[in-house]
Protein backbone atom coordinates (compact mmCIF):
# COMPACT_ATOMS: atom_id res chain seq x y z
CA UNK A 1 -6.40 10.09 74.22
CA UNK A 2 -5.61 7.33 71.99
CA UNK A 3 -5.44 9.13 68.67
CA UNK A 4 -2.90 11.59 70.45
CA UNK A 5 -1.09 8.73 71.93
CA UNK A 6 -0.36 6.78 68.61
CA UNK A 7 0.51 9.82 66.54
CA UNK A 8 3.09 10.74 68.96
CA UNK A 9 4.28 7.15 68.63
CA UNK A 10 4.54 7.39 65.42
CA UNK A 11 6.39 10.40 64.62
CA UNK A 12 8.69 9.28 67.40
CA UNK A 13 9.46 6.10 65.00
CA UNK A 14 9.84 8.60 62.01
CA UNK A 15 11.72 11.50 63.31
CA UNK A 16 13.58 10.11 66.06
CA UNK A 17 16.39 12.41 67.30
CA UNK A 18 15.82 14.97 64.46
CA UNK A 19 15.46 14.68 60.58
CA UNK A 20 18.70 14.52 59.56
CA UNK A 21 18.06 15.98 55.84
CA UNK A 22 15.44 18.50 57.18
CA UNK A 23 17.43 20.16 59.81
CA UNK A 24 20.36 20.50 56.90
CA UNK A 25 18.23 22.01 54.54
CA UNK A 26 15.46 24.01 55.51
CA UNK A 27 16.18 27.05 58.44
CA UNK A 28 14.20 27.13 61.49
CA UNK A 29 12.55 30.22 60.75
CA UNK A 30 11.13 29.48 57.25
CA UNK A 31 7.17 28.93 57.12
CA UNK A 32 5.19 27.72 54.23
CA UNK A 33 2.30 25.65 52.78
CA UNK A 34 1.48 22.86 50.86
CA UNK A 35 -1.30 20.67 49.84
CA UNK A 36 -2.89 16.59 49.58
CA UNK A 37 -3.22 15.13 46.55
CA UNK A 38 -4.99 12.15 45.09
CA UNK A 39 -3.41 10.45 42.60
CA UNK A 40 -6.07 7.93 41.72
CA UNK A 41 -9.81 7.85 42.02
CA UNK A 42 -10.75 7.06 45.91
CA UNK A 43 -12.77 7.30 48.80
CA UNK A 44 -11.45 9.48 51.24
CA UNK A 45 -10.61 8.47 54.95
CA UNK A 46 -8.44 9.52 57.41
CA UNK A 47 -8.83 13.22 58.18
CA UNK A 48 -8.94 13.59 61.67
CA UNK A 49 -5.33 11.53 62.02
CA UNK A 50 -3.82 13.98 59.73
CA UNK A 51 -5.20 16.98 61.10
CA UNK A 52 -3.64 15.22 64.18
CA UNK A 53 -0.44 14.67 62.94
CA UNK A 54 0.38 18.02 61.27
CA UNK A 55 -0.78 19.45 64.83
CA UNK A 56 1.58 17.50 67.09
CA UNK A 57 4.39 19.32 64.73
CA UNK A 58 2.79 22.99 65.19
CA UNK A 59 1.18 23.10 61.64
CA UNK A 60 -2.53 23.78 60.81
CA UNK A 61 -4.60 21.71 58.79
CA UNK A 62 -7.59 22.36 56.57
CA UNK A 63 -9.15 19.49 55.44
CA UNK A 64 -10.67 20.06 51.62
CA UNK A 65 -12.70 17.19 51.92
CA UNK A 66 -14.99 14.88 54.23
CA UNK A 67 -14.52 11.73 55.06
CA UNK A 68 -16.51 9.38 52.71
CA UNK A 69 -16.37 11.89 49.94
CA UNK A 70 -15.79 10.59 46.37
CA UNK A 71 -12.38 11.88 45.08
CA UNK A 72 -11.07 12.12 41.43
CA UNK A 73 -7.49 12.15 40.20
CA UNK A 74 -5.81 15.59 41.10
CA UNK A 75 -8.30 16.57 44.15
CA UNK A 76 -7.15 18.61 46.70
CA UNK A 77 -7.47 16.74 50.12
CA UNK A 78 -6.29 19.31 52.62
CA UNK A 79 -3.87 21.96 53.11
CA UNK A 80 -1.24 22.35 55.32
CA UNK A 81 0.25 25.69 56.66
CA UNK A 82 3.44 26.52 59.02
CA UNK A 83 6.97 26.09 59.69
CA UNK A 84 8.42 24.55 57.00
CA UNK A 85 10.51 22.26 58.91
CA UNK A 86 7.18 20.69 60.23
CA UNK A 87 5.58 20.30 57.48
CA UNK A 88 8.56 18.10 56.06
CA UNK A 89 8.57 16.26 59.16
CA UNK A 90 5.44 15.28 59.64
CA UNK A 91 4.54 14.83 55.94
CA UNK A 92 5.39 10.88 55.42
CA UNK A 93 3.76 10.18 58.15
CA UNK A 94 0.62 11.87 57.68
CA UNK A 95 0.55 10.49 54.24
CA UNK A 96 0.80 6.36 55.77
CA UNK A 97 -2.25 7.29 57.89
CA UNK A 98 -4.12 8.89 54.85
CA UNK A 99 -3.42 6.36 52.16
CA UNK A 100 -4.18 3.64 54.44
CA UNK A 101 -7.01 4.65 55.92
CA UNK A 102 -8.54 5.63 52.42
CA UNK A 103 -7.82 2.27 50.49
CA UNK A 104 -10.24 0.34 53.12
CA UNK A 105 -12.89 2.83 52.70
CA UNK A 106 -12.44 2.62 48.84
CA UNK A 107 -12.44 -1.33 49.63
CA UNK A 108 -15.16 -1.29 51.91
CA UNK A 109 -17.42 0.99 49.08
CA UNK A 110 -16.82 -1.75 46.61
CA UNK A 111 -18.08 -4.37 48.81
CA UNK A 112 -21.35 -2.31 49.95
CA UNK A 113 -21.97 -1.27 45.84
CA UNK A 114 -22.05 -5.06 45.17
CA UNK A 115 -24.56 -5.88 47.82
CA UNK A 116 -26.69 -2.80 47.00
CA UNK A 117 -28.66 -2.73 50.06
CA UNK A 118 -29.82 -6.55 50.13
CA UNK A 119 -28.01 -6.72 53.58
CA UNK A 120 -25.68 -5.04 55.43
CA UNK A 121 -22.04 -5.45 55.10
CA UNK A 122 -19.97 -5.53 58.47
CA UNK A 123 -16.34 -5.40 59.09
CA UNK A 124 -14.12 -7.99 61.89
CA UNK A 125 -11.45 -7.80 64.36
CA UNK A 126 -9.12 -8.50 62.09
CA UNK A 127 -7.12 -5.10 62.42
CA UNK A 128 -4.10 -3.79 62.92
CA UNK A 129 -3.29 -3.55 66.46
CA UNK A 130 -3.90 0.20 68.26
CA UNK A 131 -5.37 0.92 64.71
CA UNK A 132 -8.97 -0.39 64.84
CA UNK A 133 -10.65 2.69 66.17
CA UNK A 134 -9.29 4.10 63.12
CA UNK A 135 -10.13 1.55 60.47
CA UNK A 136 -12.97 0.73 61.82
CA UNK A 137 -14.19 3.81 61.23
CA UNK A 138 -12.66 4.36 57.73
CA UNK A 139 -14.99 0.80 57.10
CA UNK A 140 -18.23 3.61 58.29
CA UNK A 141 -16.83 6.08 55.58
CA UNK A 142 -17.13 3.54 52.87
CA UNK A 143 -20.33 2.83 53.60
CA UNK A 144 -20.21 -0.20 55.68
CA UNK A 145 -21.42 -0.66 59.32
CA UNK A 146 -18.98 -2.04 62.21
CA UNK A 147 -19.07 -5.51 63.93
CA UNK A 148 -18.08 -5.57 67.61
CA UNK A 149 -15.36 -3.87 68.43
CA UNK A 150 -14.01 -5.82 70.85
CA UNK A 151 -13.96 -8.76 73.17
CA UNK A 152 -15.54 -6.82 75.96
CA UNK A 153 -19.06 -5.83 73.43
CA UNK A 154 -20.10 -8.76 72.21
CA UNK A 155 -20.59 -12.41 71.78
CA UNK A 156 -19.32 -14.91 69.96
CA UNK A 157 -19.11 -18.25 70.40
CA UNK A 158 -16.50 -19.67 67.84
CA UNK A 159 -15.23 -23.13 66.93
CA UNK A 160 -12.51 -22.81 69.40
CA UNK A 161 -14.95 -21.83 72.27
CA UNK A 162 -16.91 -24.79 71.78
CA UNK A 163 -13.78 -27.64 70.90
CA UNK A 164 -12.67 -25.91 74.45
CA UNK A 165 -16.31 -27.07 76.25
CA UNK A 166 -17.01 -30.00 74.05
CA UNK A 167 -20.46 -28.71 72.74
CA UNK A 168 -22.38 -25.90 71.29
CA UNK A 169 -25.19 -26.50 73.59
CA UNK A 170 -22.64 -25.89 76.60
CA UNK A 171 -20.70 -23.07 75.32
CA UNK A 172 -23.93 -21.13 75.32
CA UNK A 173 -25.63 -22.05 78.13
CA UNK A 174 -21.71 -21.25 80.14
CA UNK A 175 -22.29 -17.79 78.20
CA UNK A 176 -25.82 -17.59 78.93
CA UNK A 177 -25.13 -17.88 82.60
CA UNK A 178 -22.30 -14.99 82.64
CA UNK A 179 -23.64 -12.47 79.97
CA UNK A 180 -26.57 -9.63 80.99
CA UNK A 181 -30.05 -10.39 79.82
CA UNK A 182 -29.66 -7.35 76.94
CA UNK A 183 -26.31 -9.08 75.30
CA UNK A 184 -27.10 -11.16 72.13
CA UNK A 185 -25.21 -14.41 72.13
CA UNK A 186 -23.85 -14.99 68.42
CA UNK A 187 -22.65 -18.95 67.51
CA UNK A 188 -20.07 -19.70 64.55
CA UNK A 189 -21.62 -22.84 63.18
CA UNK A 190 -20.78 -24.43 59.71
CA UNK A 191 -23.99 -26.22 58.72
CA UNK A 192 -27.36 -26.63 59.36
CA UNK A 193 -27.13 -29.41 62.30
CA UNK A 194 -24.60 -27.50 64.28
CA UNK A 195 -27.68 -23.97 63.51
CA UNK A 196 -30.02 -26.34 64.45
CA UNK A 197 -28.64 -27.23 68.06
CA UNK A 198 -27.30 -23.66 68.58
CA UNK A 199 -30.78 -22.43 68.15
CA UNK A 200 -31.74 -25.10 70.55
CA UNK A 201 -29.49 -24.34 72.84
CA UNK A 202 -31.02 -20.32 73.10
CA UNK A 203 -28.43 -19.00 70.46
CA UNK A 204 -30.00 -15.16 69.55
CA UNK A 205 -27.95 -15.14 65.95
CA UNK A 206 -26.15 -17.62 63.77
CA UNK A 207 -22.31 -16.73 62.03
CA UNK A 208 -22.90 -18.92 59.04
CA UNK A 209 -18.88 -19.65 58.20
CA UNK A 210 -17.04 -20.59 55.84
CA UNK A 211 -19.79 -22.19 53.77
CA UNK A 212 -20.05 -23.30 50.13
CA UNK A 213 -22.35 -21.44 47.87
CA UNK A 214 -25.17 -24.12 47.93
CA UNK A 215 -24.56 -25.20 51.93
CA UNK A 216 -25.06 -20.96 52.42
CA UNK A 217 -28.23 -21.33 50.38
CA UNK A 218 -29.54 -24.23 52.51
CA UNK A 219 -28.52 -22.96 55.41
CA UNK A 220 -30.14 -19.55 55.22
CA UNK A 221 -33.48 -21.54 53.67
CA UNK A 222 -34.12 -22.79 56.61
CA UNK A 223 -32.91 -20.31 59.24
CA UNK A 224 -34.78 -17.16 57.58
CA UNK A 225 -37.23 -15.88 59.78
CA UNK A 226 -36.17 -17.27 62.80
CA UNK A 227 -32.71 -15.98 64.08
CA UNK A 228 -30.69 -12.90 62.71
CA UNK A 229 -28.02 -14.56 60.46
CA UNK A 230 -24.93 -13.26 59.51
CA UNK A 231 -22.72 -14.64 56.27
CA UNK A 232 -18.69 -14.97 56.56
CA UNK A 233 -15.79 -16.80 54.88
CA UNK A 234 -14.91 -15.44 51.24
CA UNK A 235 -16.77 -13.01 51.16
CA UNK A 236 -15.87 -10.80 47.67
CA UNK A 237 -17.47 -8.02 45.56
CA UNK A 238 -18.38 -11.04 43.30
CA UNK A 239 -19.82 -13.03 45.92
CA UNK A 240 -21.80 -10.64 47.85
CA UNK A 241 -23.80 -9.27 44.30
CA UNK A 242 -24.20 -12.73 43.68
CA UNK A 243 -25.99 -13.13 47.24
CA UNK A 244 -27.94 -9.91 46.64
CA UNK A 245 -29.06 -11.37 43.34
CA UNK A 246 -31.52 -14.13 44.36
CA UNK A 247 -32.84 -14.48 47.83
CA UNK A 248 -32.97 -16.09 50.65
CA UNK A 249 -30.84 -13.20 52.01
CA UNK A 250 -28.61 -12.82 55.13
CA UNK A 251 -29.15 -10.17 57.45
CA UNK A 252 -25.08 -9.42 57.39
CA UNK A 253 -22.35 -10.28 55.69
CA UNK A 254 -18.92 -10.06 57.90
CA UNK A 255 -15.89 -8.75 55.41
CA UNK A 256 -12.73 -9.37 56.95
CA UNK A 257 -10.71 -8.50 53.72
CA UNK A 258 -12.28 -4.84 54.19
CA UNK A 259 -9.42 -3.76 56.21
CA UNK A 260 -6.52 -6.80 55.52
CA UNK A 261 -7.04 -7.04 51.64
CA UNK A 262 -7.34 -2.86 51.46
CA UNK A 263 -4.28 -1.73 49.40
CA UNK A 264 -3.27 1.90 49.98
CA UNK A 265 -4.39 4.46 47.86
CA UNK A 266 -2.08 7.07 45.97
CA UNK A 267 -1.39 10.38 47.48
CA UNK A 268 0.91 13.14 47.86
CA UNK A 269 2.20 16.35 49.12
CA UNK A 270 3.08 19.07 47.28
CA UNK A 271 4.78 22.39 48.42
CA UNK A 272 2.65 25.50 47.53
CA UNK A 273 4.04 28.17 49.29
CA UNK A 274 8.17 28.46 49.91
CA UNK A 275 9.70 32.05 50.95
């Protein structure tokens, strides 16, 4: 399994050969406990990595809290019991996955609290690599739904695709003639001319990109109705309340910032029980 897979990987980076300062300290026959912090207000994600860490070492985990949940300052966010010597070793790491993982759902709730349910907010492939299963769903514990996750789910024609063909109109019908009759086709298009011939063309849903406030406005004016459209490029807490403020309304809005403008959240791990 994946999961399994990267958390050996990375307590392979961490630990290496052996913990130099743990193995010099602490005797192999000591066991203890300790406990997850929050240091800061958050939104918790990231449970099922640390349970998975603190396994791989021979340590059990009980998680104090769901993913999702609304944490204070000072919450307990699981406990940790076992040989001592595990516990120290896996604790750093277990902490990365954790304070990552939280900050984008604590990003992501912002962003979905400033649309407030005028449309729904989607994340992007823009994700660390062998860590998108994982942030993508820390995105679904802030509240926020996923975009494809993948090449192999979805499509989307983008500028590239169609500089690469020479036209909108042939990059779909080329997609149209390789994709099954249930796949949507999605085009990136950045005003209403370039909507207007992907719609033409057979397009199922429009990526509005990378539009100016009053070009978004126009564009959604006069594609409402007619296509699913989804709203990219810039897209902040400001920006989306301002979209949910005054219609016309997109369907989406894409968020790539949920997961590479998250800053990690505060936490730590304190020793509770030492023979």
């Amino acid at each position: 399994m994946l999961l399994e897979k990267l958390v050996d990987l990375a307590l392979e980076e961490d630990i290496g050969p052996g913990d130099i300062t743990t193995l010099a300290c602490v005797p192999a026959h000591l066991e203890g406990g300790a406990r997850i912090v929050t240091r800061q207000d958050l939104v918790l994600a990231g449970q099922e990595v640390a349970e998975a860490v603190f396994r791989a070492r021979g340590s059990k985990y009980r998680a104090c809290a769901a993913d999702g949940d609304n944490l204070g300052v000072g919450s307990t966010v699981g406990e940790i019991t076992g040989p001592l010597r595990s516990i120290l070793m896996t604790e750093r790491v277990a902490l990365n996955f954790l304070m990552e993982l939280s900050g984008i759902a604590s990003t992501t709730r912002l962003h979905v609290e400033a649309a407030a349910g005028a449309f729904a907010v989607v994340d992007t492939r823009k994700t660390t690599p062998l860590h998108r299963s994982l942030q993508k769903a820390a995105v679904r514990a802030g509240g926020a739904r996923n975009h494809r996750f993948s090449l192999f789910d979805g499509v989307l024609v983008k500028d590239n695709h169609i500089r690469a063909v020479g036209s909108i109109t042939e990059a779909v019908h080329r997609v149209r003639s390789r994709a099954h009759h249930l796949m949507r086709i999605q085009v990136e298009v950045r005003n209403v001319a370039e909507g207007r011939e992907a719609l033409a063309a057979g397009a199922d849903a429009l990526l509005l990109d990378n539009m100016g406030t009053s070009a978004l406005r126009h564009a959604l004016a006069v594609f409402k109705g007619k296509v699913l459209l989804e709203a990219s490029g810039n897209m902040t807490p400001e920006r989306l309340a301002m979209l949910a403020s005054t219609g016309p309304r997109p369907d989406l809005v894409s968020v790539g910032g949920l997961v590479h403008q998250a800053r990690w959240v505060d936490l730590s791990l304190e020793l509770t029980a030492v023979p």
